[in-house]
N, C-alpha and C. Protein backbone atom coordinates (compact mmCIF):
# COMPACT_ATOMS: atom_id res chain seq x y z
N UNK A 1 -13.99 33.95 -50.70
CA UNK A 1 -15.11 34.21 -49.81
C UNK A 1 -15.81 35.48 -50.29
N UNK A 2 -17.13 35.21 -49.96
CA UNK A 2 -17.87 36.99 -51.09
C UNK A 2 -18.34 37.88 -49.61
N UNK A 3 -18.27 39.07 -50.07
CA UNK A 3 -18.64 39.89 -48.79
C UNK A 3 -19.83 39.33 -48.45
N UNK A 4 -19.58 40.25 -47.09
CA UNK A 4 -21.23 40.40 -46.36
C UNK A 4 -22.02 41.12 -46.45
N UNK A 5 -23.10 41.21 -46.26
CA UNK A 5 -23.97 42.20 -46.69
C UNK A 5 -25.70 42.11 -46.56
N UNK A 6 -26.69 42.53 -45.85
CA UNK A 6 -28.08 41.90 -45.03
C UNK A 6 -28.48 41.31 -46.99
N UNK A 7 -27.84 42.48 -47.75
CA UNK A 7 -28.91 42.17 -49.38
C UNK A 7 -28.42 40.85 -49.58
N UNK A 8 -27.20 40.30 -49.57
CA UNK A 8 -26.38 39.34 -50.40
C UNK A 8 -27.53 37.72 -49.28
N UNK A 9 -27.54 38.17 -47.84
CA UNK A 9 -27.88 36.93 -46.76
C UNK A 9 -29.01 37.15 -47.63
N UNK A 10 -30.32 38.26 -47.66
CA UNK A 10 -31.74 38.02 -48.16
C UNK A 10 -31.65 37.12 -49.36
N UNK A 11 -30.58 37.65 -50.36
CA UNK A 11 -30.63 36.62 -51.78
C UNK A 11 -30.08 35.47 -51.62
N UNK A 12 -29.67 34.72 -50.60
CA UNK A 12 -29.36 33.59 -50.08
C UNK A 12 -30.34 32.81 -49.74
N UNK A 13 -30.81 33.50 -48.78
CA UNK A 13 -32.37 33.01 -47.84
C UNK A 13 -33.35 32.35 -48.92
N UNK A 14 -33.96 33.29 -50.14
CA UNK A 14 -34.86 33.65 -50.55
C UNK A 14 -34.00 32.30 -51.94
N UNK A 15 -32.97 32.20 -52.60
CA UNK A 15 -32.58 31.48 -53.50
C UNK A 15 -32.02 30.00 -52.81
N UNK A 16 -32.77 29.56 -51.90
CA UNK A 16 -32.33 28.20 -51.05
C UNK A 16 -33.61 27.17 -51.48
N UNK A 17 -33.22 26.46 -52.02
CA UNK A 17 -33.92 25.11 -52.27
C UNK A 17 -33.87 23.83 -51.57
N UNK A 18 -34.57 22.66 -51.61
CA UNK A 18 -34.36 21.39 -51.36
C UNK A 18 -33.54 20.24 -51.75
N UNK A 19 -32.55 21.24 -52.64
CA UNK A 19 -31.20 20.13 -52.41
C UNK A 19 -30.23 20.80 -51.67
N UNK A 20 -29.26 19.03 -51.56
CA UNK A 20 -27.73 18.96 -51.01
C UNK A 20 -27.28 20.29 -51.65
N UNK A 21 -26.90 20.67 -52.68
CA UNK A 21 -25.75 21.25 -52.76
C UNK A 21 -26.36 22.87 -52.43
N UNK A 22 -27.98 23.11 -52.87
CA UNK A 22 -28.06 24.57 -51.61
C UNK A 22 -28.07 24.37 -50.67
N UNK A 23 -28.41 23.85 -49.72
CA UNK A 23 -28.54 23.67 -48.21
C UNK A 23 -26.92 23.38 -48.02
N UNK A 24 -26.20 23.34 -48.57
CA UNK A 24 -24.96 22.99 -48.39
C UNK A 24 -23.96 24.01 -48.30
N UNK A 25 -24.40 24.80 -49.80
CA UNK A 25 -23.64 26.20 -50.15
C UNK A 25 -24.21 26.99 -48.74
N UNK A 26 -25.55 27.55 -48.67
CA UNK A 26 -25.74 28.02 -47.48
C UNK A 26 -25.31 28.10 -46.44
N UNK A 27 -25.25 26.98 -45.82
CA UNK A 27 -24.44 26.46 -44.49
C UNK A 27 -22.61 26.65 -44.50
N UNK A 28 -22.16 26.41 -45.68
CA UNK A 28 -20.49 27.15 -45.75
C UNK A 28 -20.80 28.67 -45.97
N UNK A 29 -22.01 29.04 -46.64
CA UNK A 29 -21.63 30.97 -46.46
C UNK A 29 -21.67 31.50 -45.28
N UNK A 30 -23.17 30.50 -44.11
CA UNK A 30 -22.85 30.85 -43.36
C UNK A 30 -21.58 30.68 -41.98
N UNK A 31 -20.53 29.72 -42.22
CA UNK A 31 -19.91 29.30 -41.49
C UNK A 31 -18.75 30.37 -41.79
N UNK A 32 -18.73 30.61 -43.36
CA UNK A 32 -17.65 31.71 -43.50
C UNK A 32 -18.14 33.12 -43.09
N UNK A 33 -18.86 33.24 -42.51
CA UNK A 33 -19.51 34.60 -42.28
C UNK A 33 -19.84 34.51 -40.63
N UNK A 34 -19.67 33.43 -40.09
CA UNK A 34 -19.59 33.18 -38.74
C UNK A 34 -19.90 34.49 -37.80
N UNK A 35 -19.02 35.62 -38.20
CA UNK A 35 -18.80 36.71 -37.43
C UNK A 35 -20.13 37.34 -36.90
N UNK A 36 -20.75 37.39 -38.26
CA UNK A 36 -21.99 38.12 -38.39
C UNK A 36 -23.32 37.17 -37.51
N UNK A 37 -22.99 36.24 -36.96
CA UNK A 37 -24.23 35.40 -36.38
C UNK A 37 -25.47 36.13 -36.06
N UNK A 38 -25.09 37.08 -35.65
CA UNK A 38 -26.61 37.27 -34.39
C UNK A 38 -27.34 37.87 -36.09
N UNK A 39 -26.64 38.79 -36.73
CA UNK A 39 -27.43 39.12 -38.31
C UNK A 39 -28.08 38.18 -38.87
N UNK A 40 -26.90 37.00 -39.59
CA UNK A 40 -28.06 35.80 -40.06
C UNK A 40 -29.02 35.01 -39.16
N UNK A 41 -28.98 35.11 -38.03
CA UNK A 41 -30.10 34.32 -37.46
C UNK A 41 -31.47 35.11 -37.17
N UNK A 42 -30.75 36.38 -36.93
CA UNK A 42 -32.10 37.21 -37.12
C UNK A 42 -32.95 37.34 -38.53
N UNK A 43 -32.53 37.38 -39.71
CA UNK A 43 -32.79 37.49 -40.49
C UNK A 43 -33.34 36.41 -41.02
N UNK A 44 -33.17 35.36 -40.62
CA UNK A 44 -33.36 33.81 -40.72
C UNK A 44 -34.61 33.49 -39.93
N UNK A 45 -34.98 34.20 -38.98
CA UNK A 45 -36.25 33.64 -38.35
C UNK A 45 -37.12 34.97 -38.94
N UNK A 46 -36.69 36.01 -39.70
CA UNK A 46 -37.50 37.14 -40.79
C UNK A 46 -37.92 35.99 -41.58
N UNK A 47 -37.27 35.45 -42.20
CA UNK A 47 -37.79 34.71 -43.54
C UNK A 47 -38.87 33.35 -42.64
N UNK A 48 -38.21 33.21 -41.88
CA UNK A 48 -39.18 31.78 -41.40
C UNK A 48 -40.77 32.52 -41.02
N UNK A 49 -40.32 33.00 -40.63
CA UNK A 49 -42.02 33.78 -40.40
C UNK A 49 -42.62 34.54 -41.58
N UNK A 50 -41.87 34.76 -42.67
CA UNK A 50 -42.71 35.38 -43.90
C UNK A 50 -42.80 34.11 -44.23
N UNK A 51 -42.83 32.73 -44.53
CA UNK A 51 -42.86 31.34 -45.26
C UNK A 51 -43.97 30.58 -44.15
N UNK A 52 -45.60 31.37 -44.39
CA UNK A 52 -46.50 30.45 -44.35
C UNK A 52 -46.18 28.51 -43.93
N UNK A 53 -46.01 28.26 -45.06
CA UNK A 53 -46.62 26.72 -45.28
C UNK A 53 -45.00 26.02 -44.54
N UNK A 54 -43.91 26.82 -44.27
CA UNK A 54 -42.75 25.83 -43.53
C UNK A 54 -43.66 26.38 -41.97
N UNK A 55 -43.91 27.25 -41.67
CA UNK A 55 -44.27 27.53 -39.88
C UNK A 55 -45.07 26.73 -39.53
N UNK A 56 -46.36 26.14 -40.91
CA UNK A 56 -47.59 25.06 -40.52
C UNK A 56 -47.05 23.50 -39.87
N UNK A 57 -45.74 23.67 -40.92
CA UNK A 57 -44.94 22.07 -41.12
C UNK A 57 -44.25 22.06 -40.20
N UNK A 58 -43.51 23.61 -39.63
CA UNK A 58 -42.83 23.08 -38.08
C UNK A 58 -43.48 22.89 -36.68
N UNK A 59 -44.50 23.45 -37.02
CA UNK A 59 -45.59 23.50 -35.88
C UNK A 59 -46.20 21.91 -35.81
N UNK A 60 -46.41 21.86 -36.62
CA UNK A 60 -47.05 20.00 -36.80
C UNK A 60 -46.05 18.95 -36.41
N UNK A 61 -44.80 19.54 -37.21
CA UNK A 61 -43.46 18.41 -36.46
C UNK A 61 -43.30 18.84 -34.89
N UNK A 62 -43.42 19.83 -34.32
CA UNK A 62 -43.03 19.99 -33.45
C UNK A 62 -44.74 19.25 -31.98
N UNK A 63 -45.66 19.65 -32.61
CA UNK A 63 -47.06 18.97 -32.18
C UNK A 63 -46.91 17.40 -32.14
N UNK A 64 -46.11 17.12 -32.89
CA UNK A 64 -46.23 15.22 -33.28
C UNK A 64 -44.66 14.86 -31.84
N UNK A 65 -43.93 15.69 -31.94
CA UNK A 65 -42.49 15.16 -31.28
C UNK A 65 -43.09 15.48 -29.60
N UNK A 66 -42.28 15.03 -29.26
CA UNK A 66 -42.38 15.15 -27.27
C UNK A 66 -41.47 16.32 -27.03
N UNK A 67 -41.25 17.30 -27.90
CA UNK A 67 -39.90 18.58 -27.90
C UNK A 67 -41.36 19.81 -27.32
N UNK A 68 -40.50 20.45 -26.13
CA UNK A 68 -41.42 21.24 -25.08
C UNK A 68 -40.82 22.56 -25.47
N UNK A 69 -40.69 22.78 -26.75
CA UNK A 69 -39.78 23.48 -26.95
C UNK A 69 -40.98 25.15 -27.10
């Protein structure tokens, strides 16, 4: 398991692509890092809001679904 650390989550965040096996690795660093939750999720809606063109695409999925969210 590799330490924790906000630099190591940013180079995670920022090196995550559209495949299985990143979205995959991600999701076990963060499960092994569990502890730290409230860190990666904060840091996780940092990056979602610096990423333009995913906020357009969740806003539109979320405009198209019946989610009152």
């Amino acid at each position: 398991m590799s330490t924790f650390s906000s630099a190591s989550l940013e180079k995670r965040f920022r090196g995550l692509t559209n495949t299985m096996d990143s979205i995959q690795g991600l999701s076990a660093w963060c499960i092994d890092n569990k502890k730290y939750h409230s860190l990666i999720v904060r840091q996780w809606i940092k990056c979602l809001k610096k990423c333009e063109w995913l906020c357009s695409l969740l806003k539109s999925y979320f405009e198209k679904s019946n989610c009152d969210c």
